[in-house]
C-alpha atoms as a PDB file:
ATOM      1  CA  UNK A   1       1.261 -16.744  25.069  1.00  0.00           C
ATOM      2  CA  UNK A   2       1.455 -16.070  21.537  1.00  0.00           C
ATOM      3  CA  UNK A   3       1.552 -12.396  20.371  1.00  0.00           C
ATOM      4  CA  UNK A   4      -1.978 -10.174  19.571  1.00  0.00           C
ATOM      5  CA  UNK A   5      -2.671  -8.470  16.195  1.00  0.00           C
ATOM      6  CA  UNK A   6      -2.380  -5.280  18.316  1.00  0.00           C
ATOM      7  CA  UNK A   7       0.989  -6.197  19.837  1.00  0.00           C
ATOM      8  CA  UNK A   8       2.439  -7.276  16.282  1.00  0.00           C
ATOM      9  CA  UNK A   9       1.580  -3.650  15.410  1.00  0.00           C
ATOM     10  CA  UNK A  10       3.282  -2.352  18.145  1.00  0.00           C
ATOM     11  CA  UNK A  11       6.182  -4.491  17.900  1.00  0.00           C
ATOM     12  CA  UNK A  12       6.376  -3.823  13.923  1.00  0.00           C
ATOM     13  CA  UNK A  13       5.794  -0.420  13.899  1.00  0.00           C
ATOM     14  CA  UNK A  14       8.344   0.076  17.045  1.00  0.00           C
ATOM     15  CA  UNK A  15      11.133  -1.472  14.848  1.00  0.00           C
ATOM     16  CA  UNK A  16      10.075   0.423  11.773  1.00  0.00           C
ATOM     17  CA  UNK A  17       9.616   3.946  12.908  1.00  0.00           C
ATOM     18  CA  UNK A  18      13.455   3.019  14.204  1.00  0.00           C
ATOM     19  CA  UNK A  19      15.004   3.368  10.906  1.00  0.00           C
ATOM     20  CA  UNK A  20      17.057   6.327  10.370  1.00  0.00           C
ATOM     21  CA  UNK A  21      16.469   9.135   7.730  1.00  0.00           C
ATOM     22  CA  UNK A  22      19.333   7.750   5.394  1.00  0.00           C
ATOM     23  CA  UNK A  23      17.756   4.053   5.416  1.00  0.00           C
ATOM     24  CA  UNK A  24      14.590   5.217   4.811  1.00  0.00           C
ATOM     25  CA  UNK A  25      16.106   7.159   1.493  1.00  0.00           C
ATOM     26  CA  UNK A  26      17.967   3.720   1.096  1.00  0.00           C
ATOM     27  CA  UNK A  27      14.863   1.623   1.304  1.00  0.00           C
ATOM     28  CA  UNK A  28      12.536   3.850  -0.866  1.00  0.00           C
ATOM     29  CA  UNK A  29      15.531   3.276  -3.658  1.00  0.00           C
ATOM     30  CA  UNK A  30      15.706   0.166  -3.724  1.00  0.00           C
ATOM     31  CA  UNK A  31      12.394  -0.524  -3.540  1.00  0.00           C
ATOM     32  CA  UNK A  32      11.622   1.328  -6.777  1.00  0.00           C
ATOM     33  CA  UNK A  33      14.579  -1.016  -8.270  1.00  0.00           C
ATOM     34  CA  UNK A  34      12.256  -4.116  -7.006  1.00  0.00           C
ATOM     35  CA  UNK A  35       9.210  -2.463  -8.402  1.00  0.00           C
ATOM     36  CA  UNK A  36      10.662  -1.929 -11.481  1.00  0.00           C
ATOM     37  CA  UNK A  37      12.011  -5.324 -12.247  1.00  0.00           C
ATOM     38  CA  UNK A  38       7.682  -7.043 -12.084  1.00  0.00           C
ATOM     39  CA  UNK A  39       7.078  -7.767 -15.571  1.00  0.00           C
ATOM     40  CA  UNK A  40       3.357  -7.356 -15.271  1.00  0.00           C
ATOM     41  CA  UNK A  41       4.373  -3.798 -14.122  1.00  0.00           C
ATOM     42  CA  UNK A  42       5.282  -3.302 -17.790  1.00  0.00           C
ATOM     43  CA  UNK A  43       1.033  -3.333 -18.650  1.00  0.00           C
ATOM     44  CA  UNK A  44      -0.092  -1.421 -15.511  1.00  0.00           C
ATOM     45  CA  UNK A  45      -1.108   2.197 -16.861  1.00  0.00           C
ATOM     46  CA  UNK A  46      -3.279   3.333 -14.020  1.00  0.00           C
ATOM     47  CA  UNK A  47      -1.771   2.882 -10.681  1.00  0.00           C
ATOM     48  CA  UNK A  48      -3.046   3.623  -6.746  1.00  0.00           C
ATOM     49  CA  UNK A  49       0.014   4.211  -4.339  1.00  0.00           C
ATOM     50  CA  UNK A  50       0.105   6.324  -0.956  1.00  0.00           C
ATOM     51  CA  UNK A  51       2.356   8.309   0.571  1.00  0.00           C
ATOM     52  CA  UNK A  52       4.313   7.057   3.414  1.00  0.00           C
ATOM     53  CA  UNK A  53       3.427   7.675   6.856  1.00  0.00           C
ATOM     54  CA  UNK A  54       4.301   6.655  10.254  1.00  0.00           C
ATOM     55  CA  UNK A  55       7.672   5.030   9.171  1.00  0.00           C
ATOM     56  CA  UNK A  56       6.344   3.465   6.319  1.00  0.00           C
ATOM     57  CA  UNK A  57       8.815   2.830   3.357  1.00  0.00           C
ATOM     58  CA  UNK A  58       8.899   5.789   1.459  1.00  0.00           C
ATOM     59  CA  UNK A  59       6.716   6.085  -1.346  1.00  0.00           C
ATOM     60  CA  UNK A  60       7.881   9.512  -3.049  1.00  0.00           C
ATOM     61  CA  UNK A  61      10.454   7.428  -5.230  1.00  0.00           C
ATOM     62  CA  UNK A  62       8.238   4.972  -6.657  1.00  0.00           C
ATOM     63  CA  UNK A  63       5.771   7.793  -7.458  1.00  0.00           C
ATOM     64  CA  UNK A  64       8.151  10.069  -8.623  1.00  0.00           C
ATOM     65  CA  UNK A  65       9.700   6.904 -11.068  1.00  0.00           C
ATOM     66  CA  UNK A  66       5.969   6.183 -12.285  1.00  0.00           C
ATOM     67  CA  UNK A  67       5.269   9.981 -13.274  1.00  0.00           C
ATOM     68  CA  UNK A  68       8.554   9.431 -14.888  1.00  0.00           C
ATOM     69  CA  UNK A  69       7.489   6.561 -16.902  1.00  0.00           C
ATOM     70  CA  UNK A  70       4.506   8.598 -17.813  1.00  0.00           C
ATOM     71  CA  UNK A  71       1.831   6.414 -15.774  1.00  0.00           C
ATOM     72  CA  UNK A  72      -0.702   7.730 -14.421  1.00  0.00           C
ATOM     73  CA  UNK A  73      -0.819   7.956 -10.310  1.00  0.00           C
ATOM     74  CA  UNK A  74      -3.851   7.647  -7.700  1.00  0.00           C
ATOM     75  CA  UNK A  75      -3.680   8.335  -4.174  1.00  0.00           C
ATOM     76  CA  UNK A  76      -6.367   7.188  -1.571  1.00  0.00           C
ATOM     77  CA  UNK A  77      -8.632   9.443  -0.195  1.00  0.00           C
ATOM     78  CA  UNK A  78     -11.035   8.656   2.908  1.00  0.00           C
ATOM     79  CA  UNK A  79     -14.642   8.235   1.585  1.00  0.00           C
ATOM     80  CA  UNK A  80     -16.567  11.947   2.731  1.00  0.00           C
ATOM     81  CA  UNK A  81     -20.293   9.665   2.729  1.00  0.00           C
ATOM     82  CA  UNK A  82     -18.993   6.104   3.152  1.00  0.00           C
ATOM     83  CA  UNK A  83     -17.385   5.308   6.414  1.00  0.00           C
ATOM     84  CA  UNK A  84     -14.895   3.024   6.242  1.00  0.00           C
ATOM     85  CA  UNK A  85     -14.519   3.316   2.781  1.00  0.00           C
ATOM     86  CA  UNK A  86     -11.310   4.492  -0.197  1.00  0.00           C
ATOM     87  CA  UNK A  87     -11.651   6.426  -2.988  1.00  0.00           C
ATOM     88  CA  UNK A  88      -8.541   6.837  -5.060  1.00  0.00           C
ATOM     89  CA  UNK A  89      -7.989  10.505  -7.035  1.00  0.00           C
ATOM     90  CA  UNK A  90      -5.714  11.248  -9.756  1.00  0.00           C
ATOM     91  CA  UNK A  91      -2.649  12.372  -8.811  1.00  0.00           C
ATOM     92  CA  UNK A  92      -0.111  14.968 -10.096  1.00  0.00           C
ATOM     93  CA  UNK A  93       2.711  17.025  -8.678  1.00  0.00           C
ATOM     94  CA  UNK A  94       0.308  19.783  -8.930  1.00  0.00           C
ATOM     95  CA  UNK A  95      -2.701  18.137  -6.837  1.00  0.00           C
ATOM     96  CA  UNK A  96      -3.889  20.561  -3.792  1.00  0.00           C
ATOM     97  CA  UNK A  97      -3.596  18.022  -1.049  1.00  0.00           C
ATOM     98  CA  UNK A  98      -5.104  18.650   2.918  1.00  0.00           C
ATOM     99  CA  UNK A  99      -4.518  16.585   5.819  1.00  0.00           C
ATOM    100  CA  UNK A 100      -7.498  13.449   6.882  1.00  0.00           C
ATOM    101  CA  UNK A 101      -8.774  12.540   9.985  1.00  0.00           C
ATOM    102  CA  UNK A 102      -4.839  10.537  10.642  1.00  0.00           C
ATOM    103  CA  UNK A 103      -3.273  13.358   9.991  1.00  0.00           C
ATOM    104  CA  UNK A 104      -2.195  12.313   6.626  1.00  0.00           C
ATOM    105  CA  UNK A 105      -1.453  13.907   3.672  1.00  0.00           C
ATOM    106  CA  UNK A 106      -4.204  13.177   0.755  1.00  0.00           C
ATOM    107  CA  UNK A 107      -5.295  14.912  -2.539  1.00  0.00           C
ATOM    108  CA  UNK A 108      -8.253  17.260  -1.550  1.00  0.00           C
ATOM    109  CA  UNK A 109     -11.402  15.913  -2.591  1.00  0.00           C
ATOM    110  CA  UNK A 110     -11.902  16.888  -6.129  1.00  0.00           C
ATOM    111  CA  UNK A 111     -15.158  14.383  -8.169  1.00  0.00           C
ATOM    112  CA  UNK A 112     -13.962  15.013 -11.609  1.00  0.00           C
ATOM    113  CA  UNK A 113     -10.291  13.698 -10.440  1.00  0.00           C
ATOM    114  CA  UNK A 114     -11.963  10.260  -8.647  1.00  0.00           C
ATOM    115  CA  UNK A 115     -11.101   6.981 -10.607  1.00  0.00           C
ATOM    116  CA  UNK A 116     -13.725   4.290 -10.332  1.00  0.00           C
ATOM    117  CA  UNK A 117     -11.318   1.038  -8.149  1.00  0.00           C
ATOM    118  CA  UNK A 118     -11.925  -1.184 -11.424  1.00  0.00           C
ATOM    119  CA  UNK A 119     -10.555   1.390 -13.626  1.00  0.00           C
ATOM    120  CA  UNK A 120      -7.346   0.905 -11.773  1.00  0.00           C
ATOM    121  CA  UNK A 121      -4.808  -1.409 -13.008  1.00  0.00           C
ATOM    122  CA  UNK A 122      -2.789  -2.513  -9.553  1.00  0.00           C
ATOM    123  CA  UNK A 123      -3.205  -1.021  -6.041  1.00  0.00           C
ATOM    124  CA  UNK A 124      -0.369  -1.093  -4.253  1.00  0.00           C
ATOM    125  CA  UNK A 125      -1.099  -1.266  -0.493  1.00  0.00           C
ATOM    126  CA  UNK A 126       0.339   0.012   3.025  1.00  0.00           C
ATOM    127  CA  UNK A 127       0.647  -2.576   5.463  1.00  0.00           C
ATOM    128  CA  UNK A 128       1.899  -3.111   9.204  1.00  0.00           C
ATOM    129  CA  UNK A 129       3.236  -5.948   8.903  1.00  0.00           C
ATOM    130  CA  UNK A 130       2.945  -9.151   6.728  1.00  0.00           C
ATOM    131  CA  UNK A 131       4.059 -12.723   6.938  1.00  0.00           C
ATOM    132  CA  UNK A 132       5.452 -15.955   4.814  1.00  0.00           C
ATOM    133  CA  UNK A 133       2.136 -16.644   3.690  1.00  0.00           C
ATOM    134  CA  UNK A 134       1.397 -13.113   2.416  1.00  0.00           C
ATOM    135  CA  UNK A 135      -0.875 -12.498   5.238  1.00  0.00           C
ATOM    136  CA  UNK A 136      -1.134  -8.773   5.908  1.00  0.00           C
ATOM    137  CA  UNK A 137      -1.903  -6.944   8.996  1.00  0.00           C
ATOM    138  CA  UNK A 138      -3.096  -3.410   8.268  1.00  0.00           C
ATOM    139  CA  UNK A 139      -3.721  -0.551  10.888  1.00  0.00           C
ATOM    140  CA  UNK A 140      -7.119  -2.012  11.857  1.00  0.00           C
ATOM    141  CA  UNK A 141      -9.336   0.054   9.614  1.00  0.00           C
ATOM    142  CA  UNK A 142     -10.438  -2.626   7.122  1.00  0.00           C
ATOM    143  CA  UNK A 143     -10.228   0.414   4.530  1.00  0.00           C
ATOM    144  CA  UNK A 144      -8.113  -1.765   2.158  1.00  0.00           C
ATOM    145  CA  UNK A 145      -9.743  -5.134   3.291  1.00  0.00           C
ATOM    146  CA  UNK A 146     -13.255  -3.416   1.950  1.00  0.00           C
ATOM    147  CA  UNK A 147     -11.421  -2.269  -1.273  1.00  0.00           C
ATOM    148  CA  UNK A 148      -9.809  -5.422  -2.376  1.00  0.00           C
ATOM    149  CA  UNK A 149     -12.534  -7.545  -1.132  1.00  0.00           C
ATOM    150  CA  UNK A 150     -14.537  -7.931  -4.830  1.00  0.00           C
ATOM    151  CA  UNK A 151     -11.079  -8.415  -5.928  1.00  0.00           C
ATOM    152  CA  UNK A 152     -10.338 -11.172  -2.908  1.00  0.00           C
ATOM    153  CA  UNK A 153     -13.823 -12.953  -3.943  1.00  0.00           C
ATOM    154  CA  UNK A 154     -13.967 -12.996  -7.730  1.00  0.00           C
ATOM    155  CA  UNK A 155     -10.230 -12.954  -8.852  1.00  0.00           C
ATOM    156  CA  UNK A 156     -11.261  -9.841 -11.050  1.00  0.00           C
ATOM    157  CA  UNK A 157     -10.374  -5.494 -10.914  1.00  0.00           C
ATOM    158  CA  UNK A 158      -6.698  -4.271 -10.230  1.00  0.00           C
ATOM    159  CA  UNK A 159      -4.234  -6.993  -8.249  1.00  0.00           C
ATOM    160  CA  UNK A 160      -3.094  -5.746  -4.875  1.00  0.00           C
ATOM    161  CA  UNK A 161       0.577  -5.452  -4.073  1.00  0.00           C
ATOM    162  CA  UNK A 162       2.161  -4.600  -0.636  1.00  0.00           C
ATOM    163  CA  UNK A 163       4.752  -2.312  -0.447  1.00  0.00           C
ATOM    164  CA  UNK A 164       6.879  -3.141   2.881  1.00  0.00           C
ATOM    165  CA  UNK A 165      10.284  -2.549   4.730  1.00  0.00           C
ATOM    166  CA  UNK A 166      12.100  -6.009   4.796  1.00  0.00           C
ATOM    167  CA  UNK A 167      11.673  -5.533   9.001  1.00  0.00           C
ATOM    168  CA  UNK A 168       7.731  -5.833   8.562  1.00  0.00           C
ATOM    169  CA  UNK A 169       8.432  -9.304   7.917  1.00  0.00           C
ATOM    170  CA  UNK A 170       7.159 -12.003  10.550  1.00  0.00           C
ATOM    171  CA  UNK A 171       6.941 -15.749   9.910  1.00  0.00           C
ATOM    172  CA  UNK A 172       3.071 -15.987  10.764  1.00  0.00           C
ATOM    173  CA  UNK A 173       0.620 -13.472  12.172  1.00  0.00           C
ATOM    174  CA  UNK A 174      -2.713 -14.063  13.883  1.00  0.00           C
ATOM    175  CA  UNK A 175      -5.561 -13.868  11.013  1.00  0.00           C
ATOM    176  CA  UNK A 176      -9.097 -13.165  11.050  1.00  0.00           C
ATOM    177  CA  UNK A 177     -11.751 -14.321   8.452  1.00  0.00           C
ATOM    178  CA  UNK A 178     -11.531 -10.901   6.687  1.00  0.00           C
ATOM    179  CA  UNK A 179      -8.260 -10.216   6.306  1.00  0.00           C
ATOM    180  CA  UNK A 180      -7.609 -10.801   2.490  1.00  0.00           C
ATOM    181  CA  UNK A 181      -4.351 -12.003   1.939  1.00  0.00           C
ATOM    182  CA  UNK A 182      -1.950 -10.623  -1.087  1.00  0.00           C
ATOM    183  CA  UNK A 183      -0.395 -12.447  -3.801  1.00  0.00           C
ATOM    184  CA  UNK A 184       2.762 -10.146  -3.923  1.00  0.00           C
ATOM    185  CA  UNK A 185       4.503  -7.915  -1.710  1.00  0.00           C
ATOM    186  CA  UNK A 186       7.624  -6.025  -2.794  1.00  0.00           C
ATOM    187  CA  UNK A 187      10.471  -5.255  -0.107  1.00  0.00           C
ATOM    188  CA  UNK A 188      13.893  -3.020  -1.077  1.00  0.00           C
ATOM    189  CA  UNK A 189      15.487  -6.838  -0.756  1.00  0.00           C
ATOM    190  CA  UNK A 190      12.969  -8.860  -2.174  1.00  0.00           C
ATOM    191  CA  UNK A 191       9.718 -10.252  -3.886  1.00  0.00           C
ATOM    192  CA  UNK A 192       7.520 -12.325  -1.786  1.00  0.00           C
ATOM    193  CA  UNK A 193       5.159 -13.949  -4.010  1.00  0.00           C
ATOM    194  CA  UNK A 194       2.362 -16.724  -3.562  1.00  0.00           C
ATOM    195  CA  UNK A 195      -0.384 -18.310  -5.651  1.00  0.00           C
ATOM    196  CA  UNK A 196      -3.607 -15.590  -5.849  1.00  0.00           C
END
């Protein structure tokens, strides 16, 4: 019987949360070194990441390199009046931040800091797992599904990329008429690319 979307999270985020401290330094390295090397990075001032949770590849690096190269960074924050629903907020090393509903970390809700999702120039996205055809399988929530979907439809706002451990990789997952697959996901050992 061929797996679930619930048991390919399960399975995926099993083998991920597996991962010792030092490869998860290792991976969030190299992974900025991947980032880096996307020439359409080069034109992308305005740019939504997340932090890392749940054995996610660690995002601190990339962040960290992007303050560096004086972009600006936006971190997702669950909607207060929209269920279901992103907003992303400017992001500094300053930012007060408070714990959401998961449990994670995001910046505390602040209106003057919110940045419209078309103002952005890429999102890059958390997934679960994600497979040869660039399919990704999120934590159920639909919360980047909703955000990408004028994106998915029209072709126009910020590109999504997927940020992923190389061991999120499966050759095909189950898919459902929502998902909304991505044209480019970047691994510490890789860029998986298809046509958008």
């Amino acid at each position: 019987m061929p797996l679930s979307r619930q048991d390919f999270r399960k399975q995926i985020r099993h083998i991920r949360n597996q991962l010792s401290d030092r490869q998860q330094v290792q991976a969030g390295q190299t992974l900025v070194q991947q980032f880096s090397s996307i020439r359409e990075i080069e034109h992308c001032q305005r740019i939504a990441v997340y932090l890392s949770a749940d054995g996610e590849i660690d995002t601190n690096p990339l962040i960290e390199w992007l303050w560096q190269q004086g972009r600006s960074v936006y971190l997702p924050v669950l909607h207060p009046f929209s269920k279901g629903h992103l907003l992303f907020l400017h992001y500094t090393p300053d930012t007060p931040m408070v714990h959401n509903k998961y449990g994670i970390l995001e910046p505390k809700l602040n209106q003057t800091l919110i940045a419209p999702v078309n103002s952005l120039d890429l999102i890059c996205t958390p997934l679960v797992g994600f497979d040869s055809q660039g399919h990704r399988l999120g934590m159920g929530g639909g919360y980047y599904d909703r955000t990408l979907e004028s994106w998915f439809k029209t072709g126009l706002g910020p590109a999504p990329l997927g940020l992923a451990h190389d061991c999120q990789h499966v050759e095909q997952l189950p898919t459902e008429s929502w998902d909304v697959p991505l044209p480019k996901i970047v691994t510490p050992s890789k860029i998986w690319q298809w046509e958008s």
